[in-house]
Protein backbone atom coordinates (compact mmCIF):
# COMPACT_ATOMS: atom_id res chain seq x y z
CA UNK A 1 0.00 0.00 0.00
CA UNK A 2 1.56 3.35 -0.83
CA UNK A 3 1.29 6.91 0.97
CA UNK A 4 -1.45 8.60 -1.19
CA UNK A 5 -3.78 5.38 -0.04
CA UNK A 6 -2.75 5.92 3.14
CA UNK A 7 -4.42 9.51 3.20
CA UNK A 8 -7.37 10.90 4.61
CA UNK A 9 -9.80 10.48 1.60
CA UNK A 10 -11.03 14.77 1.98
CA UNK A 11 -7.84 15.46 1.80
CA UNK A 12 -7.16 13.27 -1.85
CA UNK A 13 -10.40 15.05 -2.96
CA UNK A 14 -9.44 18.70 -1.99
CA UNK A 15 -6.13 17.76 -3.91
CA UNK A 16 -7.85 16.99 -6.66
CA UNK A 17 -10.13 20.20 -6.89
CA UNK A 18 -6.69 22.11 -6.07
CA UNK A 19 -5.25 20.62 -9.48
CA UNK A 20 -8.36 21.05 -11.67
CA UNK A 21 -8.69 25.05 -10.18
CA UNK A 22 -5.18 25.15 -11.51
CA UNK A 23 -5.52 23.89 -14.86
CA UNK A 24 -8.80 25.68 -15.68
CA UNK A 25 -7.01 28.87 -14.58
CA UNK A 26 -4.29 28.17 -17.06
CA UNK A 27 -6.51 27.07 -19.39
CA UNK A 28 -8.70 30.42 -19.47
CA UNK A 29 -5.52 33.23 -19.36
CA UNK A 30 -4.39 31.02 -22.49
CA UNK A 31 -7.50 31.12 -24.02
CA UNK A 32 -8.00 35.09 -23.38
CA UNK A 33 -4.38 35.40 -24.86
CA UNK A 34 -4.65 33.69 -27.79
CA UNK A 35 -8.00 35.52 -28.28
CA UNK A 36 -6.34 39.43 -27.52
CA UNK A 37 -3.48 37.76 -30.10
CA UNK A 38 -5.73 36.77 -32.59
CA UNK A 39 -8.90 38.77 -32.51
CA UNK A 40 -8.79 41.72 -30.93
CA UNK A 41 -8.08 44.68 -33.19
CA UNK A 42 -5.87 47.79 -31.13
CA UNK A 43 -7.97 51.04 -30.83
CA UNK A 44 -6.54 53.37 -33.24
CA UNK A 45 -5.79 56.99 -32.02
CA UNK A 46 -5.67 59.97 -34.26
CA UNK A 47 -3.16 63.07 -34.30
CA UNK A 48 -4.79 65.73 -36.17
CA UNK A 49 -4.55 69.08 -37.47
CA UNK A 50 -6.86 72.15 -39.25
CA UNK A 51 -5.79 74.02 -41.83
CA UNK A 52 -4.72 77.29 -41.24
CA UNK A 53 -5.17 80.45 -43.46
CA UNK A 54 -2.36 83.17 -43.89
CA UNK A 55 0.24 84.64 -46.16
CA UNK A 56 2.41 82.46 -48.20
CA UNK A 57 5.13 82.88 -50.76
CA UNK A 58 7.56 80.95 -52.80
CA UNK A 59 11.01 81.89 -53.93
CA UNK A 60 14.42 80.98 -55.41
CA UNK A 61 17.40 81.41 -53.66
CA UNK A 62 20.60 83.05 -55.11
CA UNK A 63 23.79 84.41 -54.64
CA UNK A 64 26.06 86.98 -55.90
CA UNK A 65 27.92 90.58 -55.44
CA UNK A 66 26.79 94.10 -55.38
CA UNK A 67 28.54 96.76 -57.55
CA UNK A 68 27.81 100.57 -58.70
CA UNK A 69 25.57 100.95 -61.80
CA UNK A 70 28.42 102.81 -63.66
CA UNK A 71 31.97 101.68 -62.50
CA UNK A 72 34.73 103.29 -64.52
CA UNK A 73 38.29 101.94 -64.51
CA UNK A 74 40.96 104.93 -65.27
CA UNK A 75 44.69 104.41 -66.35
CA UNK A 76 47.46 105.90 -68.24
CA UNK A 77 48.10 105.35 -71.99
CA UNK A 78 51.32 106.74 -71.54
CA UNK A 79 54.79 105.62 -69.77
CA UNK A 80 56.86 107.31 -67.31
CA UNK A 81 57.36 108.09 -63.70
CA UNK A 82 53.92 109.39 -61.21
CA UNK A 83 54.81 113.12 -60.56
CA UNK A 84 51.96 113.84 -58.51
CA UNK A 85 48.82 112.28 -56.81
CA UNK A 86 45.97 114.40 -56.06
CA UNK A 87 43.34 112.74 -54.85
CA UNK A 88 42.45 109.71 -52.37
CA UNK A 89 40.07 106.95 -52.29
CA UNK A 90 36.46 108.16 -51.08
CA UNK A 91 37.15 111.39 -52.37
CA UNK A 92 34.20 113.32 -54.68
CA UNK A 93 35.56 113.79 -58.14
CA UNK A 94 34.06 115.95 -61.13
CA UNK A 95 34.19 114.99 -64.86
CA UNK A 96 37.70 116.37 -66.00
CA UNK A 97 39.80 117.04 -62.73
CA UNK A 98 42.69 115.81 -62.93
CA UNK A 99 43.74 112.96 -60.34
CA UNK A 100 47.43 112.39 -61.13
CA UNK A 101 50.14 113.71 -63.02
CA UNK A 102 52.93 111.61 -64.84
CA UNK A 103 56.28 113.55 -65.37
CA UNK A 104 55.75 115.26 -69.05
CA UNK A 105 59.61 115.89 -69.08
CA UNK A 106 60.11 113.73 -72.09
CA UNK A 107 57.32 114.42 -73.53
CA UNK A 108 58.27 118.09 -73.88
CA UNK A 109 61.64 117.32 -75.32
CA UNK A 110 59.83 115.10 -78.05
CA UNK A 111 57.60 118.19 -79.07
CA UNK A 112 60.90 120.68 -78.84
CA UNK A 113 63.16 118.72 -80.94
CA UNK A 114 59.56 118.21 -83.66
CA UNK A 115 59.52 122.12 -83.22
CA UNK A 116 62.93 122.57 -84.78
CA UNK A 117 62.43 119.58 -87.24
CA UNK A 118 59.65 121.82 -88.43
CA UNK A 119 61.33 124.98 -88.69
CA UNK A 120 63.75 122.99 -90.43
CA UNK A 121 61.73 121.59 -93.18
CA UNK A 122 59.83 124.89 -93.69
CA UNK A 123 63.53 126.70 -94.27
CA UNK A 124 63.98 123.93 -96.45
CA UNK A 125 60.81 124.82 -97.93
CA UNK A 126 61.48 128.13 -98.76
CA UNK A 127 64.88 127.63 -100.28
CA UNK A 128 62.59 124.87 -102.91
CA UNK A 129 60.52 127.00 -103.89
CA UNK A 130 62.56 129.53 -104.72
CA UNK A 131 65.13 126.74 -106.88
CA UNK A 132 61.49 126.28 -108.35
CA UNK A 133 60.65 129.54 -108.83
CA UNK A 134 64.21 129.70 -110.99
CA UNK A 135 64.12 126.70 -112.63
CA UNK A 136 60.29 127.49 -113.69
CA UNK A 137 62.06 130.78 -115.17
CA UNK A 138 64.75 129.34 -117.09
CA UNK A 139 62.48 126.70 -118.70
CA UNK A 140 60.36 128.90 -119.80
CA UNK A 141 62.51 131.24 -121.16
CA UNK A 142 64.18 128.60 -123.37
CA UNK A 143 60.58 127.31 -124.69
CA UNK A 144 60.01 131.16 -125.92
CA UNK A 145 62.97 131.29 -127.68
CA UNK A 146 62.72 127.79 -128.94
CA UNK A 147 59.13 128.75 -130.14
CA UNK A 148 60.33 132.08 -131.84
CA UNK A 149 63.06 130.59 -134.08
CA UNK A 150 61.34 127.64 -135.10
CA UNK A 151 63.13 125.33 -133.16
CA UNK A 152 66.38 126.50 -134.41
CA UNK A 153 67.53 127.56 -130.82
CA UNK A 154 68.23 126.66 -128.12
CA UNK A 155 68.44 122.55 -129.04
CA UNK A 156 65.91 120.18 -127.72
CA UNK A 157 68.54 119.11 -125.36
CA UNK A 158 68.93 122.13 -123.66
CA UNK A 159 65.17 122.39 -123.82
CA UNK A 160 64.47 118.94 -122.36
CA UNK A 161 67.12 119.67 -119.57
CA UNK A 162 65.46 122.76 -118.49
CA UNK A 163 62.44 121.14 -118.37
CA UNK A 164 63.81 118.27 -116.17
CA UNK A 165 65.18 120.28 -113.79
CA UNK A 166 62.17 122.10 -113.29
CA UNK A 167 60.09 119.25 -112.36
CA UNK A 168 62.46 117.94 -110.24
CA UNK A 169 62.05 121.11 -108.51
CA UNK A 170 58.39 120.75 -108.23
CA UNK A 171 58.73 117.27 -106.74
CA UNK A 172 61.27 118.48 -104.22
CA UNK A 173 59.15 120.91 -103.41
CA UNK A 174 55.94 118.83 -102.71
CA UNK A 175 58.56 116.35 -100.89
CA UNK A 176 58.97 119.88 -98.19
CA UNK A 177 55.60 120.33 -98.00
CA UNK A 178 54.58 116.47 -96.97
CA UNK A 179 57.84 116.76 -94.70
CA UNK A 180 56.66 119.23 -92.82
CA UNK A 181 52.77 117.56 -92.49
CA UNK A 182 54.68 114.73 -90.76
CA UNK A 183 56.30 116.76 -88.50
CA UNK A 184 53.10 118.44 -87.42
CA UNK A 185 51.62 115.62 -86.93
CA UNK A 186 53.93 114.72 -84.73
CA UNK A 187 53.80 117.31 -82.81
CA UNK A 188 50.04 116.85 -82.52
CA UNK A 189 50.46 113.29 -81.10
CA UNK A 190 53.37 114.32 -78.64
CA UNK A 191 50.90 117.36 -77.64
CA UNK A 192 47.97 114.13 -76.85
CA UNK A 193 50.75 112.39 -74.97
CA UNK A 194 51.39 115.82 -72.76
CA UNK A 195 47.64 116.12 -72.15
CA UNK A 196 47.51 112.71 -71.53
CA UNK A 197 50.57 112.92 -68.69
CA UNK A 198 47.21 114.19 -66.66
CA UNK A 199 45.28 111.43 -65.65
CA UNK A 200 41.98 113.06 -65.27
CA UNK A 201 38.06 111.45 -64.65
CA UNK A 202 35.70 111.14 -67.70
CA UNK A 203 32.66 111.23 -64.77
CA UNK A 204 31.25 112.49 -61.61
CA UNK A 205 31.66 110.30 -58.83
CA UNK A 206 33.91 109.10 -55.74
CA UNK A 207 37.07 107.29 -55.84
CA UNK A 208 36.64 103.74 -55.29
CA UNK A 209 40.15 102.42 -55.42
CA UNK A 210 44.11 104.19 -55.85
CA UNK A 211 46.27 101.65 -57.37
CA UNK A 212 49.36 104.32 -57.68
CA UNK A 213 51.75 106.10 -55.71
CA UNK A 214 54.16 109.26 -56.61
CA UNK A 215 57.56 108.21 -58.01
CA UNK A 216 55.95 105.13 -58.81
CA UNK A 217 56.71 103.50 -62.91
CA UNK A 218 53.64 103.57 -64.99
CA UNK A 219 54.26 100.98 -68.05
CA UNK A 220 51.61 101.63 -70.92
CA UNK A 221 53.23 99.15 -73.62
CA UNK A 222 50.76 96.58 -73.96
CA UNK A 223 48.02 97.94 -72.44
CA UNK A 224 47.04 100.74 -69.69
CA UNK A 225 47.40 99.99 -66.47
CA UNK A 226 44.63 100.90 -63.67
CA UNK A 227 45.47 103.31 -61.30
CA UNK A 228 41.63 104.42 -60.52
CA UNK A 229 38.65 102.98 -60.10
CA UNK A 230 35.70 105.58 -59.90
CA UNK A 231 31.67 104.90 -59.17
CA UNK A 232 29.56 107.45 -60.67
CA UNK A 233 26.75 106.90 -58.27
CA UNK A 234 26.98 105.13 -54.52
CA UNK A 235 22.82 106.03 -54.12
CA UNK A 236 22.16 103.32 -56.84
CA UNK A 237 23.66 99.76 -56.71
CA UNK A 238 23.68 96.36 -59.12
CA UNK A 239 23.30 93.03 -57.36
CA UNK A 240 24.31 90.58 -60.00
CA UNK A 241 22.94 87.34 -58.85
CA UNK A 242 23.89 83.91 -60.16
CA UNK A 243 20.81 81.80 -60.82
CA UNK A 244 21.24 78.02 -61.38
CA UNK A 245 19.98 76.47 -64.66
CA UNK A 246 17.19 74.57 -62.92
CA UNK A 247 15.56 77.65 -61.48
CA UNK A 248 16.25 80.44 -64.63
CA UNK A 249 12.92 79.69 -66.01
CA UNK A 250 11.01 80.66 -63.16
CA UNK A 251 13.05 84.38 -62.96
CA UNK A 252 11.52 87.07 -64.65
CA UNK A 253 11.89 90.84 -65.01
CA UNK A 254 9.96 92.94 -62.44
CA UNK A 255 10.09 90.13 -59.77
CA UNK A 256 9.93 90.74 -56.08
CA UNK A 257 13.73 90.59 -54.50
CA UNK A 258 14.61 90.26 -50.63
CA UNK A 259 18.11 90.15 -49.62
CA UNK A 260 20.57 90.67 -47.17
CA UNK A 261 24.47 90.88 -46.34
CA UNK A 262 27.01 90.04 -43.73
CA UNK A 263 28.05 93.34 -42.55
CA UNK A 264 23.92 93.91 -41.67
CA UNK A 265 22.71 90.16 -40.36
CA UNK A 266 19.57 91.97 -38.86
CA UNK A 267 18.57 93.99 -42.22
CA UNK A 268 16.36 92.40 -45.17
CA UNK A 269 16.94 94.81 -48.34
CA UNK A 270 14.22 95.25 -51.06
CA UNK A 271 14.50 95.12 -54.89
CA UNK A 272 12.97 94.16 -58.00
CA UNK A 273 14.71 91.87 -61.14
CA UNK A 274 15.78 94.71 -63.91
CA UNK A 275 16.77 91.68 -66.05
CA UNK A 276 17.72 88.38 -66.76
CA UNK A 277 20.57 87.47 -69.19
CA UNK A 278 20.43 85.11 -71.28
CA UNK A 279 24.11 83.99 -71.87
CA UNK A 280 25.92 82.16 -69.02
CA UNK A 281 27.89 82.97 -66.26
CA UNK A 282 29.00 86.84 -66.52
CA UNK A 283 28.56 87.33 -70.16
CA UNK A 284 29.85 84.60 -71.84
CA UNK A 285 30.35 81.17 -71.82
CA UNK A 286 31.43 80.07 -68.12
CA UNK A 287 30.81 77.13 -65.58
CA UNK A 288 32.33 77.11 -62.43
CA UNK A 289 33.85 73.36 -61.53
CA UNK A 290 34.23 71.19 -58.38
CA UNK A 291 36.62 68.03 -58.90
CA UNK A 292 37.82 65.47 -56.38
CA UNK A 293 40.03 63.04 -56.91
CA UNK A 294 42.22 59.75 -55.29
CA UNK A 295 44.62 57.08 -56.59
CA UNK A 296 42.27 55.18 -58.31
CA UNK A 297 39.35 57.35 -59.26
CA UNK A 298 38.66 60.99 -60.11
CA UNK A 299 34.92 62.89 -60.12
CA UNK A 300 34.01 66.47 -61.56
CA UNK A 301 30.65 68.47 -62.07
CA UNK A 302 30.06 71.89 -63.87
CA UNK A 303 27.51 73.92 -62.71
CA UNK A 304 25.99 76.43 -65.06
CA UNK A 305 24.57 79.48 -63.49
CA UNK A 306 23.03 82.84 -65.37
CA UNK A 307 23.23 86.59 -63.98
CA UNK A 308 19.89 88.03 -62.96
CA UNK A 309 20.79 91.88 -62.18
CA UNK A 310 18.65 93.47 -59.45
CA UNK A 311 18.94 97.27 -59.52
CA UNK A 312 19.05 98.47 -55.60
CA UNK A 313 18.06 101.90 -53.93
CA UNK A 314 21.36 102.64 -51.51
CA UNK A 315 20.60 106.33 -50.71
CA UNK A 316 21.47 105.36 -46.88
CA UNK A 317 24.91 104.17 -48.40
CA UNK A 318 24.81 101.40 -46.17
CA UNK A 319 25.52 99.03 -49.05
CA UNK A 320 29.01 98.87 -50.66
CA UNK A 321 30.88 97.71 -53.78
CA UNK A 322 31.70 94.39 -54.50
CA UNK A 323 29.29 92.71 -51.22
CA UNK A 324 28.11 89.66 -50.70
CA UNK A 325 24.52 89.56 -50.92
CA UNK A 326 22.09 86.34 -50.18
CA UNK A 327 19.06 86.57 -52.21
CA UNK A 328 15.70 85.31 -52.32
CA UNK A 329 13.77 86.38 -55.18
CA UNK A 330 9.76 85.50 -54.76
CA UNK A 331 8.80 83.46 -57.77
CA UNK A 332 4.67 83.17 -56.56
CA UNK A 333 2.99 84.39 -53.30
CA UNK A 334 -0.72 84.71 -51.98
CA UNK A 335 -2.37 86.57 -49.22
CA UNK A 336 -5.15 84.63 -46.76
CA UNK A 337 -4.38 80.90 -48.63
CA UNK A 338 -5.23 77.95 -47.01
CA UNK A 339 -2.20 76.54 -45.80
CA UNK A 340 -1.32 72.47 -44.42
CA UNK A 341 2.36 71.77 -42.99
CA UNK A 342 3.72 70.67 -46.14
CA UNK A 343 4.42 67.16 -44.72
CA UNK A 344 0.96 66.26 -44.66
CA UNK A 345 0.79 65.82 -48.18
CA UNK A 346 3.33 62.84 -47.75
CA UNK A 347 1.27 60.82 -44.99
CA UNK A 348 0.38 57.57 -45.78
CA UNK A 349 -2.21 56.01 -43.60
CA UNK A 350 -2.10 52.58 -44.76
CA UNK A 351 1.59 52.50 -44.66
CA UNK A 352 1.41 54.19 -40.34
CA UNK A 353 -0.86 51.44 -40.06
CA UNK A 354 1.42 48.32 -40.80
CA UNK A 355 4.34 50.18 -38.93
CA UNK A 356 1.64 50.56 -35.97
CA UNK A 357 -0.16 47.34 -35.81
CA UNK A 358 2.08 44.80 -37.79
CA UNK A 359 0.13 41.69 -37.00
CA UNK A 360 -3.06 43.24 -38.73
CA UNK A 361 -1.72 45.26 -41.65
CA UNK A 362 -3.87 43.35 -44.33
CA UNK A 363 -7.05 43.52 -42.96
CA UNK A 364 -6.89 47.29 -41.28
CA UNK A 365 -5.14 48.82 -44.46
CA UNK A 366 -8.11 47.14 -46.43
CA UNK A 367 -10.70 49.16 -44.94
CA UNK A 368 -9.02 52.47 -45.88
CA UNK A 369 -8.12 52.40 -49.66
CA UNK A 370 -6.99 55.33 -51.15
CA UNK A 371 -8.00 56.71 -54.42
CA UNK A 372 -5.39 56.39 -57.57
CA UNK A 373 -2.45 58.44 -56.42
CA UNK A 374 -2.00 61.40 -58.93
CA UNK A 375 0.69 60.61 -61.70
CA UNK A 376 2.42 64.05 -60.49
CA UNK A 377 3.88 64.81 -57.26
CA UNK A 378 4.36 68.00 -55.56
CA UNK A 379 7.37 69.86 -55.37
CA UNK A 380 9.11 72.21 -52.71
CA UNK A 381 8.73 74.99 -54.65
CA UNK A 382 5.63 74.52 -56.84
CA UNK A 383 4.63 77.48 -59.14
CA UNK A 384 2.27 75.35 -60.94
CA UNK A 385 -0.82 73.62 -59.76
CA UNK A 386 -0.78 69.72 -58.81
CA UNK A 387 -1.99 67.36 -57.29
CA UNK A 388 -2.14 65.63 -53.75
CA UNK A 389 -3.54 63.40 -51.61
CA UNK A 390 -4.71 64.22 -47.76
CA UNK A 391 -6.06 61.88 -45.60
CA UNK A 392 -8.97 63.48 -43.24
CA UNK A 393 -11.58 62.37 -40.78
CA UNK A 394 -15.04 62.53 -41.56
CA UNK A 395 -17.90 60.87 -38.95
CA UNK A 396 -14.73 60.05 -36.94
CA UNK A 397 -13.89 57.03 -40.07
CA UNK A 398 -10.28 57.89 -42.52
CA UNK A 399 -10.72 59.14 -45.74
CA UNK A 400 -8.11 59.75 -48.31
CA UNK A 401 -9.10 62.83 -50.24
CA UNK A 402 -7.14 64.39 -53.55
CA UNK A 403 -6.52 67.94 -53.09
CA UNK A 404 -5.12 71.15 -55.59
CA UNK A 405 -1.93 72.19 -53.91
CA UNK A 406 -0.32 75.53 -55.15
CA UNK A 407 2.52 77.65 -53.54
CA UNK A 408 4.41 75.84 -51.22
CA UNK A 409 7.49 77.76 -49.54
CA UNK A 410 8.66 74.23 -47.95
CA UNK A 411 7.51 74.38 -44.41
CA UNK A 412 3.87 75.15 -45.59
CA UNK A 413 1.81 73.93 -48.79
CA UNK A 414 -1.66 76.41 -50.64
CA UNK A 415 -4.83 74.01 -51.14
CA UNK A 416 -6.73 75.41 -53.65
CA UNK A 417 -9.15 72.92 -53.72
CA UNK A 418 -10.44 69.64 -52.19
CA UNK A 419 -10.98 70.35 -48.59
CA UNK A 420 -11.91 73.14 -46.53
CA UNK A 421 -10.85 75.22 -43.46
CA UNK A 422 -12.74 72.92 -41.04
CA UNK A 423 -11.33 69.93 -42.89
CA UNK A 424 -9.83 67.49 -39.98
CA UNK A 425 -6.56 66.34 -41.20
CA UNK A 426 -4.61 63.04 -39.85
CA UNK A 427 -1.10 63.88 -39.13
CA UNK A 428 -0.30 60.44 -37.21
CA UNK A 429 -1.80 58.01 -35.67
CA UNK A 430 -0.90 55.78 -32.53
CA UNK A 431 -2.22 52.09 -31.82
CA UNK A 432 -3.22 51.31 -28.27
């Protein structure tokens, strides 16, 4: 006989009913498991916004350098040594005062020693005509008497050698007379070199730059050398801003312009597009390049860009030459639009669903089907009108509604048409 016989029989049965409690326990929290596994769909919780209604504007951004509208370089088309420098940079200049001398020293010896080549050739001159004068005499003379005798005297040789020597006469003479045009003319050019020893401004303005010092060479052999730079007017500045080749269509004359500088962090400056070229880079043909390179493979890119110039009013003079400005020219903008964060318009439902409740994907996402997503997507900085799809609650059940977006500046997005300002739109959602 073993133990368990040997026990009080209401103590086997409560045993008994102790094990069965147990297992019926164990049995039910499996069963509710399996059913909270299986069955039970998580409540679905909703983050959502309104639309809100504002200002909104698009733009393109751009960089480049301001510079005077009229900018005149000034040098010296002739050589020699800087005798005298009269003015200094920020200094007021008027059209035709002189800013610097060059020493005319050599230039005046040039025009003395033409002056006595001249009164040389007209002495010269003189004493020709005057052989001329004679020789026309003699010739003349002889032709009479040649004439009046029938040819009998003087002989034809005589006659012919007259005649010779009087139109080598005239020649010599007309040979004075272009001598002497030469050496005028060289004293006219020597007298442009003297005038030209003062370097003097061709406009009204302030001195920009002074390249030159007294004493200093000047070397005008090739070409002349800068030794001022002069800005007609401070009050009116150029921004020359490059625009890349994937936003130059969207630039056009008269064009809102907002911009700023270093040297003014806090300031936003106004202007307006005066025009767009249509050549490359600053005028011609030009790409900037990046490359980068290693031992065993090399990269490059070219980057095309075009000039927009942006004509700006700087009667505070707070803006200076050659700045760098940060631009940000508005391309399309609209006043009380109905504006959704722009990342709305990429919210997937079905897709937070299956991230959310992975076990269920297929038969949640079922319920909420979109409609056919639009063949065209929106864009950052839209100009046109496209299409979208939002996804909004209506009688607290998800539907996925297409929408008219227009600007969008990034951060925000313009529906033009689809839903309206009490619209409830799902941002998120999170499964409990």
């Amino acid at each position: 006989m073993n133990i368990y016989d040997t026990l009080n029989p209401k103590k086997r049965y409560l045993n008994r009913v102790w094990i069965a409690s147990i297992s019926i326990v164990c049995l039910i929290i499996l069963g509710v498991v399996v059913y909270f596994w299986k069955f039970h769909t998580p409540s679905i919780h909703y983050e959502t916004i309104t639309p809100t209604q504002g200002p909104i504007q698009s733009s393109v951004s751009a960089s480049g350098s301001l510079s005077p509208t009229n900018e005149v370089e000034i040098g010296s088309v002739i050589s020699g040594i800087v005798l005298e420098v009269l003015v200094e940079e920020n200094d007021r200049v008027q059209k035709g005062e002189v800013l610097a001398r060059i020493n005319p020293e050599t230039i005046n010896q040039e025009i003395a020693r033409y002056k006595a080549q001249l009164n040389s050739a007209k002495a010269q001159l003189k004493a020709s005509e005057q052989t001329l004068i004679d020789k026309k005499w003699n010739y003349d003379r002889l032709l009479d008497v040649y004439e009046s005798t029938g040819g009998k005297a003087p002989s034809q040789l005589e006659l012919q050698n007259a005649k010779t020597a009087y139109t080598s006469a005239k020649s010599d003479v007309d040979i004075k007379k272009a001598s002497i045009v030469e050496i005028e003319t060289s004293i006219q050019s020597a007298s442009i070199d003297l005038k030209n020893s003062n370097i003097v401004t061709p406009i009204d303005g302030v001195i920009l730059t002074k390249s030159v010092e007294v004493g200093q060479s000047v070397a005008a052999s090739f070409q002349a050398p800068v030794l001022f730079k002069v800005a007609e007017k401070l009050e009116e500045m150029v921004l020359k801003a490059k625009i890349s080749e994937a936003d130059i269509g969207k630039i056009q004359e008269g064009q809102e312009v907002h911009f700023s500088v270093d040297a003014y962090p806090n300031k936003t400056f106004t202007a307006k597009v005066n025009k767009v070229n249509f050549g490359s880079g600053d005028g011609s043909s030009s790409s900037s390049s990046s490359s980068s390179s290693s031992s065993s493979s090399s990269s490059s890119s070219e980057i095309v860009s075009y000039i927009a110039r942006i004509e700006v009013d700087n009667k505070d003079l707070l803006l200076r030459p050659n700045m760098s400005a940060t631009a940000d020219i508005i391309i399309a903008k609209a006043d009380n639009a109905l504006l959704v964060p722009s990342s709305v318009l990429y919210f997937d439902l079905n897709k937070a669903l299956q991230k959310a409740t992975p076990t269920k994907s297929q038969s949640i996402g079922s319920f909420f089907a979109p409609p056919r997503p639009p063949k065209q997507q929106i864009q950052g900085t839209s100009q046109t009108k496209k299409n979208a799809t939002l996804w909004v609650l209506k009688n607290n059940i998800p539907e996925a509604v297409n929408v008219e977006v227009g600007i969008s500046d990034g951060q925000y997005t313009q529906i033009l048409s689809g839903i309206d300002a009490q619209s409830i739109i799902i941002t998120a959602i999170k499964a409990n």
